[in-house]
Structures are given as C-alpha cells and as structure tokens.
PDB file of N, CA and C in Angstrom:
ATOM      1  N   UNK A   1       0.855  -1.178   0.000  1.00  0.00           N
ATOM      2  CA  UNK A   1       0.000   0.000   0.000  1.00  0.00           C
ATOM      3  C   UNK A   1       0.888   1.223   0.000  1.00  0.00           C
ATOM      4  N   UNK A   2       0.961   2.541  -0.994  1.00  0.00           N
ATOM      5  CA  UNK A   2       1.479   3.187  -0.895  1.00  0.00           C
ATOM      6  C   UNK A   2       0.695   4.411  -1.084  1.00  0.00           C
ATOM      7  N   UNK A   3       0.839   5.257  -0.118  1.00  0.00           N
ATOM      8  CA  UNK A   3       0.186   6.749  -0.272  1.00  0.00           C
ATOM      9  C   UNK A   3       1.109   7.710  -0.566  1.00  0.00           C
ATOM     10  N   UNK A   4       0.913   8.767  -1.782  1.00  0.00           N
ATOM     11  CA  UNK A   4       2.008   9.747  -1.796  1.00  0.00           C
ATOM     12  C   UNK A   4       1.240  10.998  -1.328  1.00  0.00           C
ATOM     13  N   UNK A   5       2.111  12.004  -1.425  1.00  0.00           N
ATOM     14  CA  UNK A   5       1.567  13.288  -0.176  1.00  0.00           C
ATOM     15  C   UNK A   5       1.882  14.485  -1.344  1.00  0.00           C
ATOM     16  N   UNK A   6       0.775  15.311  -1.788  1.00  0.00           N
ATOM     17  CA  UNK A   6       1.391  16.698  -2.322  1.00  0.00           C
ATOM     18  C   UNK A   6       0.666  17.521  -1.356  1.00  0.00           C
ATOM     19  N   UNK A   7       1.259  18.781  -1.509  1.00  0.00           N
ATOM     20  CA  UNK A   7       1.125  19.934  -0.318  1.00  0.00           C
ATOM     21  C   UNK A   7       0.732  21.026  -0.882  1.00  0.00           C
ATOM     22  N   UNK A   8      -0.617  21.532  -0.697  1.00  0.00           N
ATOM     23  CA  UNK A   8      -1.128  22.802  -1.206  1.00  0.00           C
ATOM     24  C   UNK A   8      -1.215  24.024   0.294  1.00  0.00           C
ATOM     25  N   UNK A   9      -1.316  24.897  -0.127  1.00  0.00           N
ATOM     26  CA  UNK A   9      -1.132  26.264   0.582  1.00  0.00           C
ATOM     27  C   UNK A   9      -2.834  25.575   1.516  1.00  0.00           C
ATOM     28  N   UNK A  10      -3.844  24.992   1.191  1.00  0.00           N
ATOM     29  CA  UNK A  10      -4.890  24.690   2.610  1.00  0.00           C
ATOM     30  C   UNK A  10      -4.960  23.378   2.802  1.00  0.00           C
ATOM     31  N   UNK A  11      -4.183  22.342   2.333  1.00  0.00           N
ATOM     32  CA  UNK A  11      -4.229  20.770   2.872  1.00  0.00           C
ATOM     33  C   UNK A  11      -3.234  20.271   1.819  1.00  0.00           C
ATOM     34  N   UNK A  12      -2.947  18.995   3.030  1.00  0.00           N
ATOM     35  CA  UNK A  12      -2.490  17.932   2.481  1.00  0.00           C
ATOM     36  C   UNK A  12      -3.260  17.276   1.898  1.00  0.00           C
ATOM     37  N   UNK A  13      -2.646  16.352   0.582  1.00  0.00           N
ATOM     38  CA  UNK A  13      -3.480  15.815   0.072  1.00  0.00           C
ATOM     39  C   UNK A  13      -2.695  14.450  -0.412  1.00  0.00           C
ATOM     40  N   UNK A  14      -3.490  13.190   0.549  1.00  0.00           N
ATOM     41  CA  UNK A  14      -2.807  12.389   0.264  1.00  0.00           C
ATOM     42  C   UNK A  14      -3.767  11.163  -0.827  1.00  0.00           C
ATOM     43  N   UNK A  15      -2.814  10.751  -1.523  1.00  0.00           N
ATOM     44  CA  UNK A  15      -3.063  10.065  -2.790  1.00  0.00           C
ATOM     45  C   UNK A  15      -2.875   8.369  -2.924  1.00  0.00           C
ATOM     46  N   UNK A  16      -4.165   7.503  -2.243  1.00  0.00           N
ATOM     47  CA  UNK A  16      -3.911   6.260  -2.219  1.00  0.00           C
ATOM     48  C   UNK A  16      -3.091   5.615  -3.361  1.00  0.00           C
ATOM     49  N   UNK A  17      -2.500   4.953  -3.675  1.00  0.00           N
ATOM     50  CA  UNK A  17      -2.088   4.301  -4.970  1.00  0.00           C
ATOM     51  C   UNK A  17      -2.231   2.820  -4.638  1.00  0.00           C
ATOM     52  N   UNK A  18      -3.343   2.655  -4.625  1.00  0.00           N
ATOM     53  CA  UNK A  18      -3.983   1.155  -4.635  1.00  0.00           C
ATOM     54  C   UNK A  18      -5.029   0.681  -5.320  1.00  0.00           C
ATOM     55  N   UNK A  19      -5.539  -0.312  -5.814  1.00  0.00           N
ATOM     56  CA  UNK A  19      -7.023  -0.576  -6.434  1.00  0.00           C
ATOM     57  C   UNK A  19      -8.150  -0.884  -5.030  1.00  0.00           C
ATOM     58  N   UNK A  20      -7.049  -1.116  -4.704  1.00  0.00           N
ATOM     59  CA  UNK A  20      -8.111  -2.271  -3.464  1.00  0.00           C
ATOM     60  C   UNK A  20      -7.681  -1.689  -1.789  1.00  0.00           C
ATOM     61  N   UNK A  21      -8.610  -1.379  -1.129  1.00  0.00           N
ATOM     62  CA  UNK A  21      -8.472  -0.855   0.516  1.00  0.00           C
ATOM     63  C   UNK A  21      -9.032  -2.011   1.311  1.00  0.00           C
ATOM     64  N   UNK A  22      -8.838  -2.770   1.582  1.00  0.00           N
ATOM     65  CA  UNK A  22      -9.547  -4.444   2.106  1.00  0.00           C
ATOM     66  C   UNK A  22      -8.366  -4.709   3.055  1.00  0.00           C
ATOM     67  N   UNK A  23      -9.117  -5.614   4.025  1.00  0.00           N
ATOM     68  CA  UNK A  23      -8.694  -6.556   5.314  1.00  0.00           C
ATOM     69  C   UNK A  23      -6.834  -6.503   4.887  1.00  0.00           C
ATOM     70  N   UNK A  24      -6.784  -7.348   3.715  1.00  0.00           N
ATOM     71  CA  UNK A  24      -5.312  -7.372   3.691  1.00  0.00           C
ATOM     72  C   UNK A  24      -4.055  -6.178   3.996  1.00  0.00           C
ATOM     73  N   UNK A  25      -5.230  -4.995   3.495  1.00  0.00           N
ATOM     74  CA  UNK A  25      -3.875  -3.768   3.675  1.00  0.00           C
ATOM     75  C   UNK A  25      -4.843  -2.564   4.801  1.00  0.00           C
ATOM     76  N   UNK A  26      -5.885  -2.908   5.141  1.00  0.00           N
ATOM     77  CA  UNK A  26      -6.440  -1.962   6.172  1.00  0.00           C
ATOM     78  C   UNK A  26      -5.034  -1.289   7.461  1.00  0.00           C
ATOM     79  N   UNK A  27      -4.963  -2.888   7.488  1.00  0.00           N
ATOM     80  CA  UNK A  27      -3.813  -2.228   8.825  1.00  0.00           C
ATOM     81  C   UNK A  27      -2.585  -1.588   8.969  1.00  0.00           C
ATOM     82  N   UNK A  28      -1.753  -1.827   7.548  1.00  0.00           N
ATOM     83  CA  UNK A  28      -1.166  -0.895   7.300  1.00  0.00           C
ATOM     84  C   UNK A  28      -1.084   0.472   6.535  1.00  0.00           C
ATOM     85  N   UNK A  29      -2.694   0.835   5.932  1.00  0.00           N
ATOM     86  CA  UNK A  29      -2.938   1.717   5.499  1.00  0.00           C
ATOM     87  C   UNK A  29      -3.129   2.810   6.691  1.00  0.00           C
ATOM     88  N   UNK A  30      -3.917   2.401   8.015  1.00  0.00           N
ATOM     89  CA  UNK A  30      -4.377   3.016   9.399  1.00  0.00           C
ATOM     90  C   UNK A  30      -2.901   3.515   9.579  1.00  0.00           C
ATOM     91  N   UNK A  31      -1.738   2.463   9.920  1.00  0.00           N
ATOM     92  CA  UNK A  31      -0.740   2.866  10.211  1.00  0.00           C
ATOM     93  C   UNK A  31      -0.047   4.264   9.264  1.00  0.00           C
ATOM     94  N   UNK A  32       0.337   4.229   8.022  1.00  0.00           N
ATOM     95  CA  UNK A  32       0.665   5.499   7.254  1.00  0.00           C
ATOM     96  C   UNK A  32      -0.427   6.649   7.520  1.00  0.00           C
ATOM     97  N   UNK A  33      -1.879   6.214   7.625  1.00  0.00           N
ATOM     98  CA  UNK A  33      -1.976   7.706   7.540  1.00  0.00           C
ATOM     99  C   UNK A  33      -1.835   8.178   8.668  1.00  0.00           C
ATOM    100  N   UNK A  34      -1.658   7.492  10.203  1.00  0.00           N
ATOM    101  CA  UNK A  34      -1.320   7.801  11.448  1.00  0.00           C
ATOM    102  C   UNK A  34      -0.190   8.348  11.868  1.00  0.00           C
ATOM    103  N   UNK A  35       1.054   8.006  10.694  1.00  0.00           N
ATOM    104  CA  UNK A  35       1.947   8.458  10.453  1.00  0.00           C
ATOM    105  C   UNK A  35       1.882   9.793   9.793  1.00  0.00           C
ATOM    106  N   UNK A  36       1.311   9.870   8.712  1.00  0.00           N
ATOM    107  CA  UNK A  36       1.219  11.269   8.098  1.00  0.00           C
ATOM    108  C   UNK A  36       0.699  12.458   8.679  1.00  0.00           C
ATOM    109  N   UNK A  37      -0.581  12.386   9.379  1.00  0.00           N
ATOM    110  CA  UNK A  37      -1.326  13.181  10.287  1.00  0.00           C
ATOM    111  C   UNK A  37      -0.467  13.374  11.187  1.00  0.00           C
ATOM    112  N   UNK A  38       0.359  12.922  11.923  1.00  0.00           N
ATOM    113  CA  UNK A  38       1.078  12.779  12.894  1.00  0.00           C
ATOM    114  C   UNK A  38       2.036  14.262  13.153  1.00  0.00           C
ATOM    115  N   UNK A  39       2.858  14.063  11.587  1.00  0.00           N
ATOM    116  CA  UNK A  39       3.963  14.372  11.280  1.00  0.00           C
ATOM    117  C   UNK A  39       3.394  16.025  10.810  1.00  0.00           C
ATOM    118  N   UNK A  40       2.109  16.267  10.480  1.00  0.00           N
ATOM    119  CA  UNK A  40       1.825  17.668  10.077  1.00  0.00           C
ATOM    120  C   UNK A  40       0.145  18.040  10.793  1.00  0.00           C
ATOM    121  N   UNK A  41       0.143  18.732  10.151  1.00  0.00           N
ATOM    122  CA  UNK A  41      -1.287  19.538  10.776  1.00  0.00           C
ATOM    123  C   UNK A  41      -2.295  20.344  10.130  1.00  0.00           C
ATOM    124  N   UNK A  42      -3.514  20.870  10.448  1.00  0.00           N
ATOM    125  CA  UNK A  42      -4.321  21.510   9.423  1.00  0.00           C
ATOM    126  C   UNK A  42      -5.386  20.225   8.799  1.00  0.00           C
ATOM    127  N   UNK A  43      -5.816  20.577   7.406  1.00  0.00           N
ATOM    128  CA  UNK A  43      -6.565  19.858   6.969  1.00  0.00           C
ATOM    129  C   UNK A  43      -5.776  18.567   6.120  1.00  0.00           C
ATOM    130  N   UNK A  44      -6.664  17.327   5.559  1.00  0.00           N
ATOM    131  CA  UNK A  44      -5.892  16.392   4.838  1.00  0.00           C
ATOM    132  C   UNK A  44      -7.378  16.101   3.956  1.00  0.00           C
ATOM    133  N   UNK A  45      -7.110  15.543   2.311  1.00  0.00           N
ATOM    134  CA  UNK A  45      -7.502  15.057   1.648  1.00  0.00           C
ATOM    135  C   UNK A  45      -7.366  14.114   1.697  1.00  0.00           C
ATOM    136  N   UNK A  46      -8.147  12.834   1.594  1.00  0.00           N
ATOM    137  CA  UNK A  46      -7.510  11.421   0.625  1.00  0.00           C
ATOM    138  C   UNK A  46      -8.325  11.517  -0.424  1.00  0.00           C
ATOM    139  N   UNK A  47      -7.546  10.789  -1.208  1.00  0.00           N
ATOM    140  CA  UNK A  47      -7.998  11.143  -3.184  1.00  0.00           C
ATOM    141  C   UNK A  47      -7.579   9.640  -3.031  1.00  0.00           C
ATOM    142  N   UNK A  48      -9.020   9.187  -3.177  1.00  0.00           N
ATOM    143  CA  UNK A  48      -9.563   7.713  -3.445  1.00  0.00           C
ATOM    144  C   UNK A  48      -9.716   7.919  -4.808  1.00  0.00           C
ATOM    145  N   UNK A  49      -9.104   8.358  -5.785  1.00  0.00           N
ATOM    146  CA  UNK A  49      -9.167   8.204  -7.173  1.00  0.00           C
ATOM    147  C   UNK A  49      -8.929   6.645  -7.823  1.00  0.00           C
ATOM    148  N   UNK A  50      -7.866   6.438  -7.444  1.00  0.00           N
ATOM    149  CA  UNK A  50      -7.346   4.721  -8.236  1.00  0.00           C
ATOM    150  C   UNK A  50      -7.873   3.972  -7.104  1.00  0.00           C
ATOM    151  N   UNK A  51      -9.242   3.725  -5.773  1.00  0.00           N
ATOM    152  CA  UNK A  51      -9.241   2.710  -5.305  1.00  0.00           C
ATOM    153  C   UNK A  51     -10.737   2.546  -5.940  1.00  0.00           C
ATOM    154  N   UNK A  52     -10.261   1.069  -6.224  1.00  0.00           N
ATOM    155  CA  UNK A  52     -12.091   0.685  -7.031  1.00  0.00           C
ATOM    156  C   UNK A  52     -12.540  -0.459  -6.096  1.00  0.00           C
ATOM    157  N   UNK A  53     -12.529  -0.697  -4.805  1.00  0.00           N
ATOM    158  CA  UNK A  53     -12.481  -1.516  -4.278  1.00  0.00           C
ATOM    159  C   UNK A  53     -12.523  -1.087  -2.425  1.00  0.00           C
ATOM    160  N   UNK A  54     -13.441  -1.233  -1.853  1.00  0.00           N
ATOM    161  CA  UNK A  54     -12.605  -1.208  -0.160  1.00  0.00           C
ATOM    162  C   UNK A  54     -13.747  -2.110   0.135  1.00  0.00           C
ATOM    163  N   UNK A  55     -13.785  -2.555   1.474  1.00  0.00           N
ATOM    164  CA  UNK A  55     -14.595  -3.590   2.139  1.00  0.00           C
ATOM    165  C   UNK A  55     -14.758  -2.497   3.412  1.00  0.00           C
ATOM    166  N   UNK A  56     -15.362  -3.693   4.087  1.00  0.00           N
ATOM    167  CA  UNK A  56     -15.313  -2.979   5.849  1.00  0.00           C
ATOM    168  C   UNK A  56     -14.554  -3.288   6.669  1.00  0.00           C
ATOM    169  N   UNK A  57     -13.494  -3.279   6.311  1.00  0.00           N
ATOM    170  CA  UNK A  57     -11.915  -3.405   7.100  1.00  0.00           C
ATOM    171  C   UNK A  57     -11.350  -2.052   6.390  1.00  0.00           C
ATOM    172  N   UNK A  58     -11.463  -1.770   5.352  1.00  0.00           N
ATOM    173  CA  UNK A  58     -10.667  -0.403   4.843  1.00  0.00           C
ATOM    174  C   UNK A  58     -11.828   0.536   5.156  1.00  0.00           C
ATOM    175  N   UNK A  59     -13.229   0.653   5.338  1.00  0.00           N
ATOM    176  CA  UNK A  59     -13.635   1.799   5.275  1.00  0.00           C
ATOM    177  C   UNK A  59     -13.740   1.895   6.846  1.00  0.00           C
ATOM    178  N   UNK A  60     -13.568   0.845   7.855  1.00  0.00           N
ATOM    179  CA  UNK A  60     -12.918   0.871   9.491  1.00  0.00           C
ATOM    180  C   UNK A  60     -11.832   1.751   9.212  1.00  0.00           C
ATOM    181  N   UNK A  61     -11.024   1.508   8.807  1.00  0.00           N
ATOM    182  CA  UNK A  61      -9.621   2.232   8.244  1.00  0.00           C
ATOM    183  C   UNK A  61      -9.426   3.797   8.130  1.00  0.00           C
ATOM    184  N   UNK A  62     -10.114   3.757   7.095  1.00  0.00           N
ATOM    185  CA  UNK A  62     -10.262   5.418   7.091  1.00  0.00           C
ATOM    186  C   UNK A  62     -11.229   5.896   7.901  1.00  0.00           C
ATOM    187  N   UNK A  63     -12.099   5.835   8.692  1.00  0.00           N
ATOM    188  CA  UNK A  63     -12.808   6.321   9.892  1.00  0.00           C
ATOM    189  C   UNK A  63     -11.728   6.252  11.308  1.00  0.00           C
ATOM    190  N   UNK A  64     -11.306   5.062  11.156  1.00  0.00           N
ATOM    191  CA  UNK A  64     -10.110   5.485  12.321  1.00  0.00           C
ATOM    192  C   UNK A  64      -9.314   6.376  12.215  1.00  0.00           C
ATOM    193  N   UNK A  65      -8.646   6.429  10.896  1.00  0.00           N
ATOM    194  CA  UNK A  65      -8.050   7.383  10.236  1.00  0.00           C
ATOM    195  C   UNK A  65      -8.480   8.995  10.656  1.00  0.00           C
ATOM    196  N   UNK A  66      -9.790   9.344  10.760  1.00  0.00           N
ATOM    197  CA  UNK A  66     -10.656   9.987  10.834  1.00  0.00           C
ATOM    198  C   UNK A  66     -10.533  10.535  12.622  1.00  0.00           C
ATOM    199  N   UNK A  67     -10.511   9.410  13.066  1.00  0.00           N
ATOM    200  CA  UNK A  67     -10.483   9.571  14.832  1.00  0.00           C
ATOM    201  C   UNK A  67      -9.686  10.062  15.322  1.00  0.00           C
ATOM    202  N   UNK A  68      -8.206   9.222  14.666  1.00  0.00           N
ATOM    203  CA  UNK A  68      -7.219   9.827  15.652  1.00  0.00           C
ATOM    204  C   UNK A  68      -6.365  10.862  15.397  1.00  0.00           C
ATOM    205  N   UNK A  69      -6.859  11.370  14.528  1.00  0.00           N
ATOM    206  CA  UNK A  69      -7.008  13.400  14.246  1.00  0.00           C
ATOM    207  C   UNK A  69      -6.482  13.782  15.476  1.00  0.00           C
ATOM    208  N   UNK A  70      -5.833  15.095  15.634  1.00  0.00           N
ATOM    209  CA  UNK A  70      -5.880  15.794  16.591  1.00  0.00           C
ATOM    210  C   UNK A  70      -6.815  16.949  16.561  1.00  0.00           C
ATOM    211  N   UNK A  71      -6.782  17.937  17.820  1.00  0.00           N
ATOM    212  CA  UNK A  71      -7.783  19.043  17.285  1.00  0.00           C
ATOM    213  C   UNK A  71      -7.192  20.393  16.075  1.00  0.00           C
ATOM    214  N   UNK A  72      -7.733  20.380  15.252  1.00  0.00           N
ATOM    215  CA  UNK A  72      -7.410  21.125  14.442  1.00  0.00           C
ATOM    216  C   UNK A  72      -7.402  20.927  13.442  1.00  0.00           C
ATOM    217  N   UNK A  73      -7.342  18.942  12.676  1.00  0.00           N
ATOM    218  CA  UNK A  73      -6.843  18.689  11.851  1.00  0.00           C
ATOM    219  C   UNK A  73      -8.476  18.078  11.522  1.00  0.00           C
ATOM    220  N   UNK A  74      -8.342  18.221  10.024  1.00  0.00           N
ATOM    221  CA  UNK A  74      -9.648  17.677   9.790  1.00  0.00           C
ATOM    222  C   UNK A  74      -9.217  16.277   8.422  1.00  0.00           C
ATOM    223  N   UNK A  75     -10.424  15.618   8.186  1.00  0.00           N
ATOM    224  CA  UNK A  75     -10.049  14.805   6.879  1.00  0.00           C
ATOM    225  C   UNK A  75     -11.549  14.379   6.159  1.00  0.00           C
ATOM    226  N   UNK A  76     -10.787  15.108   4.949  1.00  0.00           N
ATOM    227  CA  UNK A  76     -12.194  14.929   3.587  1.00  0.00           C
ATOM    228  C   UNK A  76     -11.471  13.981   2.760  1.00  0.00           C
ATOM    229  N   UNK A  77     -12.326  13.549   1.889  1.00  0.00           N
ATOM    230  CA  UNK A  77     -12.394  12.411   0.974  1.00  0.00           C
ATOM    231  C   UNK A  77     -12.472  13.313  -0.373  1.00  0.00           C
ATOM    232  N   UNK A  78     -11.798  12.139  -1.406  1.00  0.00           N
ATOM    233  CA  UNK A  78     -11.829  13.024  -2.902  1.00  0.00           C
ATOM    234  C   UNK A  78     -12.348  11.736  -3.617  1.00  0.00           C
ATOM    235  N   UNK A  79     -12.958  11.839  -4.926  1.00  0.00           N
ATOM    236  CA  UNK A  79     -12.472  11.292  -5.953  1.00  0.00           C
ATOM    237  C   UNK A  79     -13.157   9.859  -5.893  1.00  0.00           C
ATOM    238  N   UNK A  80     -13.977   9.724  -5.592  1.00  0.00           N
ATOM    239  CA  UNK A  80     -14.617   8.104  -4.987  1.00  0.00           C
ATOM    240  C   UNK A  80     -15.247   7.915  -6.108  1.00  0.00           C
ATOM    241  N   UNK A  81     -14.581   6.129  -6.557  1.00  0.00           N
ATOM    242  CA  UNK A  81     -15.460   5.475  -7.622  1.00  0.00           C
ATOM    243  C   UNK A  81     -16.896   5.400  -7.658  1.00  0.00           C
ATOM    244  N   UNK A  82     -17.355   4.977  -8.204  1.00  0.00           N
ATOM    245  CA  UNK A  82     -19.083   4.656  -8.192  1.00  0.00           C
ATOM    246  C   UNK A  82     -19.125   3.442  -6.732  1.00  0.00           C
ATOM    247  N   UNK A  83     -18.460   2.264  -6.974  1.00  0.00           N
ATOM    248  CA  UNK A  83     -18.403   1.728  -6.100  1.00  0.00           C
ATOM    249  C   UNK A  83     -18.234   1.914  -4.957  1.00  0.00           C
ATOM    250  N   UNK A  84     -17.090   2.808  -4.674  1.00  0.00           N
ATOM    251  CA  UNK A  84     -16.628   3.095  -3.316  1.00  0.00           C
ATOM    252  C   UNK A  84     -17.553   3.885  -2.673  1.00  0.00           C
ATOM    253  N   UNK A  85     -18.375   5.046  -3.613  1.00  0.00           N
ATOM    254  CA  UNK A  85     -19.006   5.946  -3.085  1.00  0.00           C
ATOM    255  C   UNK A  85     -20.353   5.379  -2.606  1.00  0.00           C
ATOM    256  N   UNK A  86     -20.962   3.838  -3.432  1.00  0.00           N
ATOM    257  CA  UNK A  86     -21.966   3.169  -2.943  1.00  0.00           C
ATOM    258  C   UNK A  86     -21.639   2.856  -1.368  1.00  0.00           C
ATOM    259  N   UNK A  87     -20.433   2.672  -0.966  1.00  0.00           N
ATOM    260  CA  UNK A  87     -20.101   2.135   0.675  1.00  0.00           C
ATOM    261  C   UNK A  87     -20.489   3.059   1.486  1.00  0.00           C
ATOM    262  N   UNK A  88     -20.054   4.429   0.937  1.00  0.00           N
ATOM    263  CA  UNK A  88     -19.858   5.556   1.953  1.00  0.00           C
ATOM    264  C   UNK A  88     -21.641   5.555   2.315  1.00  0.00           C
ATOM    265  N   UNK A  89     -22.041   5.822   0.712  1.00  0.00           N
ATOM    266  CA  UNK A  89     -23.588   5.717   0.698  1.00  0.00           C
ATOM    267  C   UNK A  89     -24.381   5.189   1.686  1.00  0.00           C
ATOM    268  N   UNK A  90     -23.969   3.713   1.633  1.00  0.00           N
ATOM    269  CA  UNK A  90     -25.156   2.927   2.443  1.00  0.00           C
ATOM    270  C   UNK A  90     -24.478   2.403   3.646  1.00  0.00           C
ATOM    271  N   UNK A  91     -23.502   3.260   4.261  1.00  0.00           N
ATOM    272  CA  UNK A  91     -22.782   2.753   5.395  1.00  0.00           C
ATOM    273  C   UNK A  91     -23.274   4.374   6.307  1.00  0.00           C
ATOM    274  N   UNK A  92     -23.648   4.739   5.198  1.00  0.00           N
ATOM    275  CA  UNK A  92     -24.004   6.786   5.832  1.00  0.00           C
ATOM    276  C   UNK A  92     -22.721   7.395   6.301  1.00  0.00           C
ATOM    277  N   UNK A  93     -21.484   6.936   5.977  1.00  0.00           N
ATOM    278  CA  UNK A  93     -20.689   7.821   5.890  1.00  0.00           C
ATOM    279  C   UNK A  93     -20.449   8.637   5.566  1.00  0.00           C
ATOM    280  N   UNK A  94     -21.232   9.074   4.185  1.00  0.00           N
ATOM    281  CA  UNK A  94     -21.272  10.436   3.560  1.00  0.00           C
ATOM    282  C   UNK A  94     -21.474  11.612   4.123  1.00  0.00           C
ATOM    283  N   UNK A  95     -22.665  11.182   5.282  1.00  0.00           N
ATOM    284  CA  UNK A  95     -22.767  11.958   6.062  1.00  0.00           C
ATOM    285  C   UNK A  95     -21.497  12.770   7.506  1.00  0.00           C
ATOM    286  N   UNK A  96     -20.570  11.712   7.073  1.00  0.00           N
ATOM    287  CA  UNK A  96     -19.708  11.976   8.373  1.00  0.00           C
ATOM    288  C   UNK A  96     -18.865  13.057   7.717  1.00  0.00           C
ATOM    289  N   UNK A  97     -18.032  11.987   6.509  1.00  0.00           N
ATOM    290  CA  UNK A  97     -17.130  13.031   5.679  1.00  0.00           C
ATOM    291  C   UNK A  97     -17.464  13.776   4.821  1.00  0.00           C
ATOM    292  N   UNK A  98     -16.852  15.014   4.493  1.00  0.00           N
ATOM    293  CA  UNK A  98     -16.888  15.350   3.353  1.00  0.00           C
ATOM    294  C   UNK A  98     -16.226  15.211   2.498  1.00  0.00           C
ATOM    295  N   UNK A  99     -16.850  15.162   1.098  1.00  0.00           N
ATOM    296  CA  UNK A  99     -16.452  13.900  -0.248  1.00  0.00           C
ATOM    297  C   UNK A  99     -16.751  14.997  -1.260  1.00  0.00           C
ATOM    298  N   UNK A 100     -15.540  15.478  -1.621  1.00  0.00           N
ATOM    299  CA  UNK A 100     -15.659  16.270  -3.215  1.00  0.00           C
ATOM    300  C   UNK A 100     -15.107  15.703  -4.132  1.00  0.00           C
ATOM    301  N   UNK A 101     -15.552  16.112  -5.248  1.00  0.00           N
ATOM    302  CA  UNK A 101     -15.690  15.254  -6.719  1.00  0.00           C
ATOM    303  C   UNK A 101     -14.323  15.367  -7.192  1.00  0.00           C
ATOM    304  N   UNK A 102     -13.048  15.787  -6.770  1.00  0.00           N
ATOM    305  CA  UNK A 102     -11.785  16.089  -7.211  1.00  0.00           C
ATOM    306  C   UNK A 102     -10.658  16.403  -6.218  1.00  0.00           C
ATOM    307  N   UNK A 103      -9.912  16.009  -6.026  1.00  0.00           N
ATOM    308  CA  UNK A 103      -8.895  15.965  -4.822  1.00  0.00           C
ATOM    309  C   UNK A 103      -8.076  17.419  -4.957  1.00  0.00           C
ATOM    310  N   UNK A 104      -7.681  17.377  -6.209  1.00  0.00           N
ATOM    311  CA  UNK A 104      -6.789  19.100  -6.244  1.00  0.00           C
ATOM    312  C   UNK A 104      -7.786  20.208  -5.684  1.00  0.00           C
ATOM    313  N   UNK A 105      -8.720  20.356  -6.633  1.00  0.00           N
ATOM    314  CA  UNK A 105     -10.057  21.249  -5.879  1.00  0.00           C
ATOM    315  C   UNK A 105     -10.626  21.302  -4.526  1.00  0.00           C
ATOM    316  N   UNK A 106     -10.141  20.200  -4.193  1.00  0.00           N
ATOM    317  CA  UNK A 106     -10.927  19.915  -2.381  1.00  0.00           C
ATOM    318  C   UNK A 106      -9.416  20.328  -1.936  1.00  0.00           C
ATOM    319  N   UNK A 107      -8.415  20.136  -2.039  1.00  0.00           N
ATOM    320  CA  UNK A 107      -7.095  20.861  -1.548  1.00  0.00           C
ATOM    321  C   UNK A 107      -6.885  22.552  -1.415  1.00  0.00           C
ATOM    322  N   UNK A 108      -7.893  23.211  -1.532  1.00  0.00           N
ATOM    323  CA  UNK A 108      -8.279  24.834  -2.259  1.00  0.00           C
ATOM    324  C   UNK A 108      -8.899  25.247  -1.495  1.00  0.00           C
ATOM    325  N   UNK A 109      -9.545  25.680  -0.237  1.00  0.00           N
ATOM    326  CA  UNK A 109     -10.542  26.371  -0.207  1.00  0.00           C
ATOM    327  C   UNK A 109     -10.987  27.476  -0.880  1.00  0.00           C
ATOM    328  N   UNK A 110     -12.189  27.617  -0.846  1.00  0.00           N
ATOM    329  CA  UNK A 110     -12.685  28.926  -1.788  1.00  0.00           C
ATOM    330  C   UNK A 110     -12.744  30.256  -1.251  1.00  0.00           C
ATOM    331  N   UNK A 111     -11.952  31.115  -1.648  1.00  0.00           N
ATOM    332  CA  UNK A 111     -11.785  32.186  -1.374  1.00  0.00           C
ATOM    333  C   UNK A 111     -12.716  33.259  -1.690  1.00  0.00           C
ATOM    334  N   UNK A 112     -13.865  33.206  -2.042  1.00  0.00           N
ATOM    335  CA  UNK A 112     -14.570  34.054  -2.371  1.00  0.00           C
ATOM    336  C   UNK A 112     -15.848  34.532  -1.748  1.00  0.00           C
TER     337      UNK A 112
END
C-alpha cells in the first residue's frame, strides 16, 4: 500500500495508490496515515481516485483514520469510484465526511 503526499497552501493531500483498501492492507494503510497526520497539521484530503475496491476493514480504516485526528486537523475524501461511493452511501458515511468530486479542488478552499 502506498500513499504519496502533495502539499497545497490549505491541505495535504494524500493520494492512495492502490485498487483495493480491504482486510489485507487496512492495517497498514491506518498505520501510514497515522503516520502522516502525525507528522503535520491543518486539513488532509484522501484522493480515493485509483481505489475501485474497499470492504469494511478499509472503510474501518479510514474512519479510524478519521479519529485519531488531533484538534485542528480535519479529513475529507476526494475522488470516490461509483463503487466506493456506494459504501460511503449505504454505510451513511457520507454523512460523516466530506467527499468532493476532485482531490486538487478539495485541496483549495474557496476564497470568495
């Protein structure tokens, strides 16, 4: 499982590079982004762009992910397949995170 990190002037934005977020790599996915959050602060993206795939061991994952935030730091979702976005859907996560249609753009707030 590898996540890469680009850095915009209002969030990090980190970039799964996986197809699949499932049981097999949940636990070390929890671990990197626990690591990443860790290491900085402010807001974070994940840009679920290339995952076509998570179960309920990866979407545990990124809700933990979600938890052990500190105060200040927040985390939105980008880029969710049809599939993935069916999980968030009927798991009502949608409701927890916020999920914009593009990861660079959700890295932006709007200034206007």
């Amino acid at each position: 499982m590898e996540l890469t990190i680009d850095t915009t002037a209002d969030a990090t934005i980190i970039r799964v590079q996986a197809a699949r977020v499932d049981a097999p790599v949940a636990l070390q996915f929890k671990e990197e982004m626990r690591r990443i959050t860790h290491a900085r602060t402010g807001r974070f993206v994940l840009d679920l762009a290339q995952v076509e795939f998570i179960d309920s061991s990866g979407l545990g994952a990124v809700v933990a992910s979600m938890k052990q935030l500190r105060s200040g730091q927040t985390l939105d979702l980008a880029a969710l397949q049809p599939i993935v976005a069916k999980v968030f859907r009927l798991t009502r996560m949608d409701s927890i995170f916020a999920i914009h249609d593009e990861a660079d753009r959700a890295g932006v707030k709007d200034r206007s």
